[in-house]
N, C-alpha and C. Protein backbone atom coordinates (compact mmCIF):
# COMPACT_ATOMS: atom_id res chain seq x y z
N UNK A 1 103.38 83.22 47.77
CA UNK A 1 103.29 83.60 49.19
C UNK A 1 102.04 82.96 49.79
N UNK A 2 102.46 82.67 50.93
CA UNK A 2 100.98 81.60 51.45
C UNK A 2 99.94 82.47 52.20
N UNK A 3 99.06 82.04 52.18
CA UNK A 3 97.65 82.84 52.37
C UNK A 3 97.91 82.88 54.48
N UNK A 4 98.52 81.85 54.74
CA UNK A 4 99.01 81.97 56.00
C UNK A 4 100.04 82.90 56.66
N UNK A 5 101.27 83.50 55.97
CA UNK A 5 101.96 84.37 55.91
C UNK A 5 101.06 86.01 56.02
N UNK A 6 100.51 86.08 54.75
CA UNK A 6 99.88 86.83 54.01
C UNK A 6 98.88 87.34 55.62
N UNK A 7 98.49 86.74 56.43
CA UNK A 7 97.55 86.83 57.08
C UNK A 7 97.95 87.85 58.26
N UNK A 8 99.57 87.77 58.37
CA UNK A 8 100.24 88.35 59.35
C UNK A 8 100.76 89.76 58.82
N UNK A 9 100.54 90.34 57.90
CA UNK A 9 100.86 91.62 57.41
C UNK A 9 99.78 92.76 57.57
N UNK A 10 100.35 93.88 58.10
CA UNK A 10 99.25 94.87 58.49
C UNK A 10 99.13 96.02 57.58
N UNK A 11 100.00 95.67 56.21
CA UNK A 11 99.95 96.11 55.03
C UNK A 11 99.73 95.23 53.86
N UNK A 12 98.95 95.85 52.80
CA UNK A 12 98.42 95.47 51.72
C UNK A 12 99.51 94.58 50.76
N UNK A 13 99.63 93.80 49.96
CA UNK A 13 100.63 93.36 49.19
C UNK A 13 101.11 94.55 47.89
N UNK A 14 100.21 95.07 47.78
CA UNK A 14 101.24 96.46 46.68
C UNK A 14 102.05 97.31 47.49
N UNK A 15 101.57 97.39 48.81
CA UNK A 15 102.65 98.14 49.65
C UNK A 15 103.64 97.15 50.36
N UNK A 16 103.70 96.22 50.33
CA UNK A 16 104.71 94.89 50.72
C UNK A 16 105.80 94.54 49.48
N UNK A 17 104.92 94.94 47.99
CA UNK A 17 105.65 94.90 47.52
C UNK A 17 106.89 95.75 47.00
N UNK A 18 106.19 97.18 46.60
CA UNK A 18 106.83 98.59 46.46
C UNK A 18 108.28 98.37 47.46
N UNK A 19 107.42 98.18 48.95
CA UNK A 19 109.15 98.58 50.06
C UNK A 19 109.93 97.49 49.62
N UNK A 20 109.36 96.34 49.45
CA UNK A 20 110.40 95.00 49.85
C UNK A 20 110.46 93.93 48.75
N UNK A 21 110.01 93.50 47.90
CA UNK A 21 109.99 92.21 47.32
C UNK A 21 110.15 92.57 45.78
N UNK A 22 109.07 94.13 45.39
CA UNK A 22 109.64 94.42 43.53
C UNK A 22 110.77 95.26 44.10
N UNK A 23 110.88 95.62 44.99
CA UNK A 23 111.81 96.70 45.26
C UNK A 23 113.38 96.24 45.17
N UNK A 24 114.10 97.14 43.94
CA UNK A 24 115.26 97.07 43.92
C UNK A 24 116.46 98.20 44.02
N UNK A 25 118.09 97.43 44.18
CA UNK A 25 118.47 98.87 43.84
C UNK A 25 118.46 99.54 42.71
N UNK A 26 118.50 100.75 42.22
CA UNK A 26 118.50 101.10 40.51
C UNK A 26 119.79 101.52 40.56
N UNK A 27 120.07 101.23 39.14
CA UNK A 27 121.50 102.17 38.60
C UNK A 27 121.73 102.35 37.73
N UNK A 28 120.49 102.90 37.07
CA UNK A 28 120.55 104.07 35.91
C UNK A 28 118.82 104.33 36.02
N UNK A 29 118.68 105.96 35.93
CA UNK A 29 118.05 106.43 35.95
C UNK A 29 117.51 107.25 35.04
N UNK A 30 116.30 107.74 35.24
CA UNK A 30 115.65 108.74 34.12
C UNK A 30 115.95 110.06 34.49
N UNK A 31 115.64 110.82 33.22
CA UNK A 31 116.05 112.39 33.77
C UNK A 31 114.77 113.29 34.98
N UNK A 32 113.92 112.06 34.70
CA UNK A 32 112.92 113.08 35.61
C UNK A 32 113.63 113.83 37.20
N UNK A 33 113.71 114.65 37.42
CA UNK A 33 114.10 115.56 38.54
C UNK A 33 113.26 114.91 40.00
N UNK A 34 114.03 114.60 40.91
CA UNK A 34 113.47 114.46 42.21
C UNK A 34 112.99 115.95 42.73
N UNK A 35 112.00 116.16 43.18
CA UNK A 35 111.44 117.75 43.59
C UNK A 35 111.04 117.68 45.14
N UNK A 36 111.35 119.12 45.16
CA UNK A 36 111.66 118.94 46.69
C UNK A 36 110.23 118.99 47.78
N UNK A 37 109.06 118.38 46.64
CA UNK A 37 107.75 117.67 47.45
C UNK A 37 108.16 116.13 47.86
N UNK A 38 108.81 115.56 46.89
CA UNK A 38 108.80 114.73 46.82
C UNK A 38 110.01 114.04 48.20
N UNK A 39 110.78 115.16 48.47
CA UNK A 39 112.13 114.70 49.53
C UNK A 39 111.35 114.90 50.43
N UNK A 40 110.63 115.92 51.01
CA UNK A 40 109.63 117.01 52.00
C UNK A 40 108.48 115.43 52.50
N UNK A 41 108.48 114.46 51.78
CA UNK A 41 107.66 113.11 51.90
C UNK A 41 108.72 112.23 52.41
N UNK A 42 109.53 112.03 51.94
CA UNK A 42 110.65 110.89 52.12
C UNK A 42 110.94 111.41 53.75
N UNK A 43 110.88 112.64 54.05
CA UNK A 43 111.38 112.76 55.06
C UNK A 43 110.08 112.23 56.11
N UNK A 44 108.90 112.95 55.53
CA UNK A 44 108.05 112.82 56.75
C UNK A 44 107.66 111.37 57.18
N UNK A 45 108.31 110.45 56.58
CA UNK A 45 108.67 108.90 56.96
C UNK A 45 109.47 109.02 56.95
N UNK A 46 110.84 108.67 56.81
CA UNK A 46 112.04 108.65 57.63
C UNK A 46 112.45 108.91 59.07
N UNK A 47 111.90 110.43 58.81
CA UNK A 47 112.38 110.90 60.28
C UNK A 47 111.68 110.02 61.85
N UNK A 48 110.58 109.48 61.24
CA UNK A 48 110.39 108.25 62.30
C UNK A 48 110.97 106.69 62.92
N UNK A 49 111.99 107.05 62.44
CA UNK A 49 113.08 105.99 62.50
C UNK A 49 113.56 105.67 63.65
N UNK A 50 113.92 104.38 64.85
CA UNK A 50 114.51 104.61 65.76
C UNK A 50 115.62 104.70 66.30
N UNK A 51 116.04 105.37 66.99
CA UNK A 51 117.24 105.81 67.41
C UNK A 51 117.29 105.95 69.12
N UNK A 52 118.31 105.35 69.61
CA UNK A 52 119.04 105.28 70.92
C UNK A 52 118.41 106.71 71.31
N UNK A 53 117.63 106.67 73.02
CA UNK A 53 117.58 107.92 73.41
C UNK A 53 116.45 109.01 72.42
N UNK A 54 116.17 108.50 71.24
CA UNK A 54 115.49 109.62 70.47
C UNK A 54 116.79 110.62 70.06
N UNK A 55 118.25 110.13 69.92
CA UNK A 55 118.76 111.40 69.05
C UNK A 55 118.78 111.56 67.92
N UNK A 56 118.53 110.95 67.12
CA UNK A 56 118.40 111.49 65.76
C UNK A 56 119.56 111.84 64.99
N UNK A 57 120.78 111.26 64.94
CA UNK A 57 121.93 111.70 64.25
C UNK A 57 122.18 112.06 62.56
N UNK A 58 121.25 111.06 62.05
CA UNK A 58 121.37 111.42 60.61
C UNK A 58 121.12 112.93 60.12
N UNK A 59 121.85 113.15 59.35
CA UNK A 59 122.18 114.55 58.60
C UNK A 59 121.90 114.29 56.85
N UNK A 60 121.27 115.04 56.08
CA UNK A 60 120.94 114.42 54.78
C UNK A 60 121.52 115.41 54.23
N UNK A 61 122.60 115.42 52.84
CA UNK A 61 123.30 116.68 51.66
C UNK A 61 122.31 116.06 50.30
N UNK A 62 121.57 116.82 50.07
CA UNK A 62 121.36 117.14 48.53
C UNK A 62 122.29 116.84 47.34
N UNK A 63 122.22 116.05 46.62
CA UNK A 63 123.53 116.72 45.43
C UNK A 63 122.66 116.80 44.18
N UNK A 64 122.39 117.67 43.41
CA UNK A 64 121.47 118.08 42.63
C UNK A 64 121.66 118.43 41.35
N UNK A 65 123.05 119.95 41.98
CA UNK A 65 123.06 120.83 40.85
C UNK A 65 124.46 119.81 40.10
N UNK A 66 124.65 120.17 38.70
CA UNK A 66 125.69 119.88 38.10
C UNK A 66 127.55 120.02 38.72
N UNK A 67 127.36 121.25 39.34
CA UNK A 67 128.70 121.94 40.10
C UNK A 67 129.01 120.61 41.27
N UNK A 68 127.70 120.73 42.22
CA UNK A 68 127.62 119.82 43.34
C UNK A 68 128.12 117.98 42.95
N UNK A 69 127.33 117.70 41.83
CA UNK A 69 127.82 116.31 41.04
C UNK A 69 129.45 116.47 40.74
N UNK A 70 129.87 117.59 39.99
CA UNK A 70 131.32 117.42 39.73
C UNK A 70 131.91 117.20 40.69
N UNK A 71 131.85 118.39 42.14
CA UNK A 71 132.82 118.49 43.55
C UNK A 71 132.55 116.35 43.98
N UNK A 72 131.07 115.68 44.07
CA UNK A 72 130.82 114.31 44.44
C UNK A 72 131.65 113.54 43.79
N UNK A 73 131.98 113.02 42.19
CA UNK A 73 132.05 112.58 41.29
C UNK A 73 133.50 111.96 41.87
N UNK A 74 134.60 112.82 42.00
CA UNK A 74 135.90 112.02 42.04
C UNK A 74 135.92 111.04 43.50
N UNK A 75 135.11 111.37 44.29
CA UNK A 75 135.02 110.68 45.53
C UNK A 75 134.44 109.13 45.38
N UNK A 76 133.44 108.98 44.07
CA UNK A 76 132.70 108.25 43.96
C UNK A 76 133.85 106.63 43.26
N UNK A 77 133.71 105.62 43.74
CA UNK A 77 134.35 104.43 43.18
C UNK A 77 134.14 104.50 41.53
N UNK A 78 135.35 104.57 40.69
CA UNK A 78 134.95 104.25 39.29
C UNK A 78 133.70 103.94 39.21
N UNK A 79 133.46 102.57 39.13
CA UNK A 79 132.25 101.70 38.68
C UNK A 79 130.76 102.28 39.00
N UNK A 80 130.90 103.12 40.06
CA UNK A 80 129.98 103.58 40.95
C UNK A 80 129.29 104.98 39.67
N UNK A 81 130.69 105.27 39.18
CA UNK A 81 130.29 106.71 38.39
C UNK A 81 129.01 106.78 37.55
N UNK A 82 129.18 106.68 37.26
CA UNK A 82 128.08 106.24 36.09
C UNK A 82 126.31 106.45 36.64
N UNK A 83 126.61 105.38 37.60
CA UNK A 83 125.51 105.67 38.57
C UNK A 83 124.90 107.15 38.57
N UNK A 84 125.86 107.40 39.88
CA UNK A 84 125.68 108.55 40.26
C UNK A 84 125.22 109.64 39.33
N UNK A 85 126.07 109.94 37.75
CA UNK A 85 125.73 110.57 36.83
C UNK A 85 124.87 110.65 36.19
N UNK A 86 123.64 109.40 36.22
CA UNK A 86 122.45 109.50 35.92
C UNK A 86 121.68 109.68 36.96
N UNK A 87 121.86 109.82 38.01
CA UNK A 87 120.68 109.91 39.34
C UNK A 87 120.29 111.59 39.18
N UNK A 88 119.07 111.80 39.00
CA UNK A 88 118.85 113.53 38.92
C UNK A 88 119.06 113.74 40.84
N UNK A 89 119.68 113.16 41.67
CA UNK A 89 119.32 113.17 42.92
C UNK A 89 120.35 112.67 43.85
N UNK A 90 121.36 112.83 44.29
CA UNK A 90 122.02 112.10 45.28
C UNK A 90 121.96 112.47 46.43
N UNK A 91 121.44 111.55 47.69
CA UNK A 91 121.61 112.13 48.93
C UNK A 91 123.11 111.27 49.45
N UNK A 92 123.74 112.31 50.37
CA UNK A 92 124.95 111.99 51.10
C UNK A 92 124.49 111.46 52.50
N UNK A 93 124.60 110.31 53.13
CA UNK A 93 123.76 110.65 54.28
C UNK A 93 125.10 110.26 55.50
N UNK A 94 125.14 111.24 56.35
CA UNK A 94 125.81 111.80 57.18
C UNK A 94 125.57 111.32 58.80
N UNK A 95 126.58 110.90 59.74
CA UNK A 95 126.33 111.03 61.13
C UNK A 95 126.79 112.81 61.91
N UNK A 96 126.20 113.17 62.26
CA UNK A 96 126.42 114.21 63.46
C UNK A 96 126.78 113.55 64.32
N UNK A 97 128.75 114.12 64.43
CA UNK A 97 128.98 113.80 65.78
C UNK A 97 128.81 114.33 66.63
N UNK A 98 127.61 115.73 66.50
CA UNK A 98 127.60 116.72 68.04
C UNK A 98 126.02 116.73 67.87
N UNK A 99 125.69 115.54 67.64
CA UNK A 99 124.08 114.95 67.95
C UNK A 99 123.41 115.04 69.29
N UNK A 100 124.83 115.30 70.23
CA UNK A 100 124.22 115.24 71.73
C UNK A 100 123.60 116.97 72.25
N UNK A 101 123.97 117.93 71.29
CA UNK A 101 123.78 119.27 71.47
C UNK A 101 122.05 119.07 71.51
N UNK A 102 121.46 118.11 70.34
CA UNK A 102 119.87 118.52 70.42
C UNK A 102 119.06 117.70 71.30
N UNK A 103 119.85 116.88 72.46
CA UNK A 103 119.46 116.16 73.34
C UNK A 103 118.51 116.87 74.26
N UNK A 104 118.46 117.82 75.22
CA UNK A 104 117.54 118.76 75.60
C UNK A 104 116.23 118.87 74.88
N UNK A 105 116.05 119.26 73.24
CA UNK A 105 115.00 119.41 72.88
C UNK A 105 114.06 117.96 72.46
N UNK A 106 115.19 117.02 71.99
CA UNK A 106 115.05 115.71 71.21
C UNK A 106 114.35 115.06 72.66
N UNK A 107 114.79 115.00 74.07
CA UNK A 107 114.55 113.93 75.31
C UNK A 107 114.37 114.93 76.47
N UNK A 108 113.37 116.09 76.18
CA UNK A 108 112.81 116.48 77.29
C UNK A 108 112.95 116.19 78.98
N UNK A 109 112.59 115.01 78.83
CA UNK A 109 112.57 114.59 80.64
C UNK A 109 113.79 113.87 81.24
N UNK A 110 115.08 114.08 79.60
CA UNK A 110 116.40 113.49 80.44
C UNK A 110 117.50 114.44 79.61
N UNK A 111 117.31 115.90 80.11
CA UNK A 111 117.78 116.90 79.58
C UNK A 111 119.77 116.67 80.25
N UNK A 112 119.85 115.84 80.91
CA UNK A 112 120.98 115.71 81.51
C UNK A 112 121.82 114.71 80.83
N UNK A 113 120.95 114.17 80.04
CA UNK A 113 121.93 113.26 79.37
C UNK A 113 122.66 113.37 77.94
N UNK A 114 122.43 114.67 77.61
CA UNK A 114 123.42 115.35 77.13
C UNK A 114 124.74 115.40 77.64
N UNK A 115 125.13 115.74 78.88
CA UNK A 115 126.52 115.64 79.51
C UNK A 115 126.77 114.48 79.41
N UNK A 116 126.47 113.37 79.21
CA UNK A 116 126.89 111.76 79.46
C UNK A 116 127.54 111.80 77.82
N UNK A 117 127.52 112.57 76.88
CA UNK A 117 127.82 112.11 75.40
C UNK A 117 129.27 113.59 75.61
N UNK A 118 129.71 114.35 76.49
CA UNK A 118 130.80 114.84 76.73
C UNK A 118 132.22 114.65 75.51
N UNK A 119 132.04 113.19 76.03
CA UNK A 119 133.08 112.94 75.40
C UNK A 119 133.21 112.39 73.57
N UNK A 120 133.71 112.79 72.80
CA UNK A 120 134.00 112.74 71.20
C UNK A 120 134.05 111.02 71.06
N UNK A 121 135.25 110.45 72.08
CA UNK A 121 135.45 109.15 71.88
C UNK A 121 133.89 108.04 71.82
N UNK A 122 133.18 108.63 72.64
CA UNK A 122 131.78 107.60 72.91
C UNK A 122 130.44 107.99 72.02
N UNK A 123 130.74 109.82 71.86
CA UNK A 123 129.82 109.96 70.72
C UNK A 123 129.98 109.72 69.11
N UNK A 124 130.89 109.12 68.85
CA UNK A 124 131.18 109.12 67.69
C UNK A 124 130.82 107.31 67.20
N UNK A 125 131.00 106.47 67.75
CA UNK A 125 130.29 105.08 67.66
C UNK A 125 128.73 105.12 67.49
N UNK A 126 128.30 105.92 68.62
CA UNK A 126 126.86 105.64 69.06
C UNK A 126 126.23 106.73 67.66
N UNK A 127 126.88 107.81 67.30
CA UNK A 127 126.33 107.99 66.72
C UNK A 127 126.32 107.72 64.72
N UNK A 128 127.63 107.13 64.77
CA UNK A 128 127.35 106.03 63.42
C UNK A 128 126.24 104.61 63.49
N UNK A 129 126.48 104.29 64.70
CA UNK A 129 125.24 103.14 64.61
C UNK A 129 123.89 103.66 64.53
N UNK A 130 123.40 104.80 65.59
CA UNK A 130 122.13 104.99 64.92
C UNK A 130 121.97 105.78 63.66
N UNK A 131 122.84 106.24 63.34
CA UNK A 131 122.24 106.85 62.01
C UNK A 131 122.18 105.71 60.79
N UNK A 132 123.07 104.75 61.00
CA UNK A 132 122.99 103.74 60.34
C UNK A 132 121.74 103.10 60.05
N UNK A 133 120.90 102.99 61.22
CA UNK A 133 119.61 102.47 61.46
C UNK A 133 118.77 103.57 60.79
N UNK A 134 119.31 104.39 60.87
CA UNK A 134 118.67 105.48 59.95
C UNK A 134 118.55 105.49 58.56
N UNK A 135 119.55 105.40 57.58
CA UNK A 135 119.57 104.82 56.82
C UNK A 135 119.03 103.72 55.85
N UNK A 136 118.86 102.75 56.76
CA UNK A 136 117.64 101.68 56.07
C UNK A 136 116.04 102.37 55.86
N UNK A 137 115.54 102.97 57.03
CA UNK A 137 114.41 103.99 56.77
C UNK A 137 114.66 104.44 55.54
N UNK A 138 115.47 105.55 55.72
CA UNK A 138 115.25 106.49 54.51
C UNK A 138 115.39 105.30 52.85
N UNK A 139 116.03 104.75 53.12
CA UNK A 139 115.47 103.89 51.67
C UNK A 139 114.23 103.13 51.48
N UNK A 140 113.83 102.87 52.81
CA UNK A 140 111.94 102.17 52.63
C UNK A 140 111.45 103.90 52.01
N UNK A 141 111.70 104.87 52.99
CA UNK A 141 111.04 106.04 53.23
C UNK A 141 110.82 106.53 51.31
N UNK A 142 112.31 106.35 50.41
CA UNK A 142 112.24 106.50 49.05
C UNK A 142 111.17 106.11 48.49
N UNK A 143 111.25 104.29 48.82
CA UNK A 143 110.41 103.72 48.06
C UNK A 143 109.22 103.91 48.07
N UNK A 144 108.86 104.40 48.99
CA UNK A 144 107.38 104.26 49.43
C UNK A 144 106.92 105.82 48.88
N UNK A 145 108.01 106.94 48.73
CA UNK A 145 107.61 108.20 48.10
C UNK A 145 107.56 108.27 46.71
N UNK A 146 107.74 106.67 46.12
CA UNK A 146 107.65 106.55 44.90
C UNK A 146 108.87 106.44 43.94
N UNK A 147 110.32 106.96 44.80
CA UNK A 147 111.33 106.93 43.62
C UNK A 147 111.88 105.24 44.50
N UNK A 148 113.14 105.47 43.35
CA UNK A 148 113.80 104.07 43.28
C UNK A 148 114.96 104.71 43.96
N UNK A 149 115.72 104.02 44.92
CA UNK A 149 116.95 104.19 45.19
C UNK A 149 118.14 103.12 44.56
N UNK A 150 119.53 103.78 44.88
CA UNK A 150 120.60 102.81 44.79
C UNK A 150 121.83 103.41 45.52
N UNK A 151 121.72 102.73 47.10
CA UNK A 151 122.31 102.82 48.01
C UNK A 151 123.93 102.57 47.47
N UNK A 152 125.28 103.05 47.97
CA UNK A 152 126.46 102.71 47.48
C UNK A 152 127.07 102.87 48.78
N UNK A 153 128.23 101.63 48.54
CA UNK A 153 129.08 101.78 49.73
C UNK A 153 130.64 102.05 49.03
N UNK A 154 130.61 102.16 47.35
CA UNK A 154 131.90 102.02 46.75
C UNK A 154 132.01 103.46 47.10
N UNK A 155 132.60 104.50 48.21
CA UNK A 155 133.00 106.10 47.72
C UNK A 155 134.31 106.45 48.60
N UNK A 156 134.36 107.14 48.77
CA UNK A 156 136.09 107.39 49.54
C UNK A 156 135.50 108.47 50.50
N UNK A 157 134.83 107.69 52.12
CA UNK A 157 133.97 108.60 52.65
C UNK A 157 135.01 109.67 53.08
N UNK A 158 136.37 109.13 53.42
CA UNK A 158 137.26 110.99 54.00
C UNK A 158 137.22 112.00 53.00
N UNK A 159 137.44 111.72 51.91
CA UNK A 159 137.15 112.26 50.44
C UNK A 159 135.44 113.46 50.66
N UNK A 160 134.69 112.34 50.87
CA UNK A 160 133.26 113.39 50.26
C UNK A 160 133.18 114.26 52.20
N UNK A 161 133.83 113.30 53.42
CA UNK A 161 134.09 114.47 54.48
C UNK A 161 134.52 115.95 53.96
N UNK A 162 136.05 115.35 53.55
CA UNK A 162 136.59 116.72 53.30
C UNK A 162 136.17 117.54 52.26
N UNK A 163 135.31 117.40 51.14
CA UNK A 163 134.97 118.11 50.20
C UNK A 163 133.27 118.79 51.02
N UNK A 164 132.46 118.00 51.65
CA UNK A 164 131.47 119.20 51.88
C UNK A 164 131.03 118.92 53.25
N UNK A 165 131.88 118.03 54.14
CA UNK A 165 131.87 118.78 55.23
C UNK A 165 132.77 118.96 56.43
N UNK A 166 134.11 119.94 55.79
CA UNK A 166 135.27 120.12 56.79
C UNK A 166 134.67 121.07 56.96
N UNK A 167 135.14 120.95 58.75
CA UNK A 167 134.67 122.39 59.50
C UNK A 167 133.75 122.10 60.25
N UNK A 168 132.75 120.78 60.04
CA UNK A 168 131.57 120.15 60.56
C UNK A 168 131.59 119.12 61.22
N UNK A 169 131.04 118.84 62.30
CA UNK A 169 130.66 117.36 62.60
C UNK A 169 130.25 116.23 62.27
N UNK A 170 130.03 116.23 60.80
CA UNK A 170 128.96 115.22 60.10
C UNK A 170 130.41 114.36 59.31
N UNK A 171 129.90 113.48 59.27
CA UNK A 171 130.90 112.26 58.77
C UNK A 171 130.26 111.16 57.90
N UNK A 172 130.39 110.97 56.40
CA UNK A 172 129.29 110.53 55.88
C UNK A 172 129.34 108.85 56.28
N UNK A 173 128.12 108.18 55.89
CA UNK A 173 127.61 106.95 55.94
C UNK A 173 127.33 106.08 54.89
N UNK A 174 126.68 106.99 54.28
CA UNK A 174 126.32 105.97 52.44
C UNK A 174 125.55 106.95 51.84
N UNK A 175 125.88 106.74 50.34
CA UNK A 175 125.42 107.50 49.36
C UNK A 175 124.25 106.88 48.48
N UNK A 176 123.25 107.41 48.70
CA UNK A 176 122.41 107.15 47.87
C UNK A 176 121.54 107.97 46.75
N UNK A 177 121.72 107.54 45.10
CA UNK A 177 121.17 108.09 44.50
C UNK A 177 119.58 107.60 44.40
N UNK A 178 119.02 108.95 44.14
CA UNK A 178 117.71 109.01 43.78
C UNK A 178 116.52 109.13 42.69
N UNK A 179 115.68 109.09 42.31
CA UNK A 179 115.43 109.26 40.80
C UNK A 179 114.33 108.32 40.67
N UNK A 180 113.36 108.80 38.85
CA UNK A 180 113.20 107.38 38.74
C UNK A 180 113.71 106.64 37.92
N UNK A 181 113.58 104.91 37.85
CA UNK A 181 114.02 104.60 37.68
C UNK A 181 114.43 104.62 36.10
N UNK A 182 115.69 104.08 35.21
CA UNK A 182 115.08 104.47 33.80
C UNK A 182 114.08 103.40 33.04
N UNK A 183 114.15 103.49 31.67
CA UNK A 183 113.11 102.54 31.21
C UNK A 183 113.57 101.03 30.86
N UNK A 184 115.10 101.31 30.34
CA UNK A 184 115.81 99.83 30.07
C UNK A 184 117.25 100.05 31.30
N UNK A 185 117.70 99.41 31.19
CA UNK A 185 119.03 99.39 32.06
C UNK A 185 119.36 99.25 33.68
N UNK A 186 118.13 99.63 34.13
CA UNK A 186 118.02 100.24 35.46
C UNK A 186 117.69 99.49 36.93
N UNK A 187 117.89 97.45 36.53
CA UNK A 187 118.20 96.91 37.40
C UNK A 187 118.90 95.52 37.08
N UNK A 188 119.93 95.04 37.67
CA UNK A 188 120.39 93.81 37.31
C UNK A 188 119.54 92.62 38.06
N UNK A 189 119.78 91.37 37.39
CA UNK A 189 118.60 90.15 37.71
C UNK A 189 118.72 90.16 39.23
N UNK A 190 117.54 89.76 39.47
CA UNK A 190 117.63 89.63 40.88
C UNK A 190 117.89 88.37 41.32
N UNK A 191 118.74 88.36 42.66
CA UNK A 191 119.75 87.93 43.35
C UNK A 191 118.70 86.76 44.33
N UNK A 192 119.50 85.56 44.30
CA UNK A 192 118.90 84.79 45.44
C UNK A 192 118.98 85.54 46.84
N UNK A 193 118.29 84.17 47.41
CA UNK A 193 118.09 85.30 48.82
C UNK A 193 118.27 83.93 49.78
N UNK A 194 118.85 83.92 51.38
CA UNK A 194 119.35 82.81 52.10
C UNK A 194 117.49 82.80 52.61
N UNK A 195 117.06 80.81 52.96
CA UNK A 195 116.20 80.49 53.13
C UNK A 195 115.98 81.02 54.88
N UNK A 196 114.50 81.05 55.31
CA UNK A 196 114.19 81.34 57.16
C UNK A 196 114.95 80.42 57.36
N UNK A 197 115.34 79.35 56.87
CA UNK A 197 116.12 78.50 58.65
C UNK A 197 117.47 78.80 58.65
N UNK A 198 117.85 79.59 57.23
CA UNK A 198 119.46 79.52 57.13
C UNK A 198 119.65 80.96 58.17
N UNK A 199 118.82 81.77 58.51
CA UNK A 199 118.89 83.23 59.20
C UNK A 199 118.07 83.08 60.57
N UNK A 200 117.02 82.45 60.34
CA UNK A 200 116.54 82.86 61.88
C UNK A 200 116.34 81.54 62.51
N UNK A 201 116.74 81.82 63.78
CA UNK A 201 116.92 80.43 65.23
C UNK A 201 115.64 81.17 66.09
N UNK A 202 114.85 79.87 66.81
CA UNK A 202 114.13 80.63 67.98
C UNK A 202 114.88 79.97 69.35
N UNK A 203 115.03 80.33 70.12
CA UNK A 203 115.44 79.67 71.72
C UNK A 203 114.25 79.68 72.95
């Protein structure tokens, strides 16, 4: 990394590296237990994430206990299993489609624009995209609380809807297990990556 690059970061390189560069996904983990100091952190970065308006749609499920892993487990893609079964930790992470209810408290000085999200058809886009954006947080937010994540998109989201949350507004997004990481097994080689000119244009 060039000392010119290097010059433009308003963080240290062990913390450049932790979020972004050693940082991988894991998928297999140790038994150590994620504790709920340790989520109680993940959150208090995360929740600074931005979102359209300041609503805040993401919704986070725990999966912890053994019972909770079994009800997850059949939802989860084969290949995916395994995973999951070693993570002492899975979060479900969820959009609220009635995200517009905490608009009043969330946007103070545009308490009216709650009525503009009325309708199901317009809140239900807006609020998968920002929670989406949400999402990437909470996996810096992991790393940086010290565990390893491994984000999954293999699961059968009507599946883990209807198992923990019919009856609700929340509609999941991606599953990510938590944990640390284990001692052998617990990342595959890392992956090339497309060069700056192949991704970014200036105009």
């Amino acid at each position: 990394m060039s000392n010119t690059v290097q010059d433009h970061y308003a963080i240290d390189t062990v913390a450049q590296d932790v979020l972004f560069r050693s940082a991988r996904t894991a998928n297999k983990f140790s038994p150590d237990p994620v504790t709920d100091e340790q989520l109680h952190a993940l959150y208090d970065l995360f929740q600074w994430a931005p979102t359209s308006a300041n609503t805040q749609p993401l919704r986070v499920l725990i999966v912890r206990s053994a019972e909770a892993k079994a009800r997850l487990q059949p939802h989860i893609y084969e290949m995916n299993q395994p995973k999951v079964e070693s993570a002492p930790a899975v979060a479900i992470l969820a959009a609220d489609h009635d995200f517009h209810e905490n608009i009043p408290r969330l946007l103070p000085f545009r308490p009216e624009m709650k009525d503009m999200f009325a309708d199901l058809a317009m809140r239900e886009p807006f609020a998968m995209f920002n929670a989406s954006i949400q999402t990437g947080y909470f996996i810096l937010a992991a790393r940086a609380a010290g565990l390893a994540a491994g984000p999954l998109a293999g699961f059968d989201a009507s599946g883990i809807d209807a198992e923990f949350f019919a009856g609700t507004p929340l509609h999941s997004v991606l599953v990510v297990n938590l944990g640390k990481p284990a001692e052998q097994e617990a990342w595959f080689d890392r992956l090339p990556r497309l060069d700056y000119d192949e991704v970014v244009k200036a105009i």
